[in-house]
Protein backbone atom coordinates (compact mmCIF):
# COMPACT_ATOMS: atom_id res chain seq x y z
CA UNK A 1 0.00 0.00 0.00
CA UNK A 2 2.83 2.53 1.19
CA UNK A 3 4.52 1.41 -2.46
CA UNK A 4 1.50 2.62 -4.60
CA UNK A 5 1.37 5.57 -2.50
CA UNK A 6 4.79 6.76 -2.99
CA UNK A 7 4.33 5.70 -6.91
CA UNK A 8 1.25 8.11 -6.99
CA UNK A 9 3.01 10.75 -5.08
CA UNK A 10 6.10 10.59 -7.56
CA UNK A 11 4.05 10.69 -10.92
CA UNK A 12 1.74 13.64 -9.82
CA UNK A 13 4.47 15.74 -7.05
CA UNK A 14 2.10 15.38 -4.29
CA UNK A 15 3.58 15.97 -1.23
CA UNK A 16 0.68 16.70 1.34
CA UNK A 17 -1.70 14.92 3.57
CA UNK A 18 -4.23 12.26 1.89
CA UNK A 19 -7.01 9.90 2.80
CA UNK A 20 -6.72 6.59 1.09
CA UNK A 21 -8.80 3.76 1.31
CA UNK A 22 -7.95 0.26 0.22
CA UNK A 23 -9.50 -3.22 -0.06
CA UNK A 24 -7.48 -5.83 1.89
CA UNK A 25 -8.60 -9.47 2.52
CA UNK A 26 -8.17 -10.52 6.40
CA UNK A 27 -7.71 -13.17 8.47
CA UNK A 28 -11.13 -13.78 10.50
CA UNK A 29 -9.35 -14.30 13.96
CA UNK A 30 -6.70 -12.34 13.63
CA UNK A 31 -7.65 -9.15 11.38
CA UNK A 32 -4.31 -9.11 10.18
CA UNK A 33 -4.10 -9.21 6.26
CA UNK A 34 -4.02 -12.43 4.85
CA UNK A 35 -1.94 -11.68 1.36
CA UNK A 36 0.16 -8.57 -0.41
CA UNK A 37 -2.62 -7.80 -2.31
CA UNK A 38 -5.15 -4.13 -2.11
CA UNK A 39 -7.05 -2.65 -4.14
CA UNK A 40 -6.82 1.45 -3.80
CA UNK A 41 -10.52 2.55 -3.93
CA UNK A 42 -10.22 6.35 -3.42
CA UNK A 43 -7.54 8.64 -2.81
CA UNK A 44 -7.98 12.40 -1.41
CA UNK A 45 -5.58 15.34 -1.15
CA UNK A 46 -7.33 17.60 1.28
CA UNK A 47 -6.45 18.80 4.77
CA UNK A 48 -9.00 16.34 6.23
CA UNK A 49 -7.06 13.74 4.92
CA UNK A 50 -4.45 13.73 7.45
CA UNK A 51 -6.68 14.45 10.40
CA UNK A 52 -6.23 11.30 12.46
CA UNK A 53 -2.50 11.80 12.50
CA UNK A 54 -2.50 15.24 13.76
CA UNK A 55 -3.97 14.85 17.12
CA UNK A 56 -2.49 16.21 20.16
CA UNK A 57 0.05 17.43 17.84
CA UNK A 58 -0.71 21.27 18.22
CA UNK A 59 -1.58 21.52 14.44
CA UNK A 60 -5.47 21.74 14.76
CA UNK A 61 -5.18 24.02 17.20
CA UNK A 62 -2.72 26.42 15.02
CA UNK A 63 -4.95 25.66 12.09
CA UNK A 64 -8.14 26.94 14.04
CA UNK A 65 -6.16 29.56 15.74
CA UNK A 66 -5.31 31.22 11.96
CA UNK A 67 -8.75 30.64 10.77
CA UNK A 68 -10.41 33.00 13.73
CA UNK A 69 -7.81 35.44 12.92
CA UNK A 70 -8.50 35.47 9.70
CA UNK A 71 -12.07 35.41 10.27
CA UNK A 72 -11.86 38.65 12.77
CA UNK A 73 -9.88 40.84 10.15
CA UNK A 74 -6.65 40.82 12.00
CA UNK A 75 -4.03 41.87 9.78
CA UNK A 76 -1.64 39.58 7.88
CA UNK A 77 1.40 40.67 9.90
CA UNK A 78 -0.39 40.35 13.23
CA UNK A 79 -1.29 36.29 12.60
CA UNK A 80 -0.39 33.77 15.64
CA UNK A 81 3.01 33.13 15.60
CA UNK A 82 3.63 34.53 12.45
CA UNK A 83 7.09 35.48 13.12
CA UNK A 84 7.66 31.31 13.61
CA UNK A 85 6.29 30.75 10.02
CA UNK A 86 6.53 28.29 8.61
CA UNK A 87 5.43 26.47 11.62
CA UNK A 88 6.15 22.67 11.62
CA UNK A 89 5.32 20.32 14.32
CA UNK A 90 4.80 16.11 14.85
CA UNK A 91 3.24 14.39 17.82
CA UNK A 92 6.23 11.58 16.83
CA UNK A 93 3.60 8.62 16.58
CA UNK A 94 2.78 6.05 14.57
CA UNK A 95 -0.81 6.53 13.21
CA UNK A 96 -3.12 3.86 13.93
CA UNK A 97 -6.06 4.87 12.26
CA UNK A 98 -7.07 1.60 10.51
């Protein structure tokens, strides 16, 4: 899955966050996947994509924290943190979002 992933990424220059979805076959008792094969059903490149990885990471929080300031006309210069741009931060875990 992580192969065709990286193959997409190199033959468009994606770089951001995605949702993907694949078809797996699984073991009944175990849930863990029975063969190599998936099939890749959909593929997004939106912020929501990324979502589950981002918790507790402080990037929602920035992300909402720009949007209100947007929202309540402070100027461009004024943003939070804006003098820390560009901002980037990692919770340093694995995703597990299944």
């Amino acid at each position: 899955m992580l192969s065709a992933l990286r193959r997409i990424g190199a033959a468009t220059g994606y770089t951001g966050m995605i949702g993907a979805e694949f078809v797996i076959s699984r073991d009944p008792l175990t849930g863990t996947m029975i063969d190599d094969a998936a099939t890749l059903l959909e593929i997004n490149a939106r912020f929501s994509g990324g979502i589950h990885s981002t918790l507790g990471s402080g990037l929602i929080q920035d992300y909402m924290g720009l949007l209100a300031a947007l929202a309540t006309g402070i100027p461009s210069r004024d943003l939070p943190l804006r003098s820390q741009w560009p901002l980037v931060r990692s919770d340093g875990h694995e995703p597990q979002s299944d």
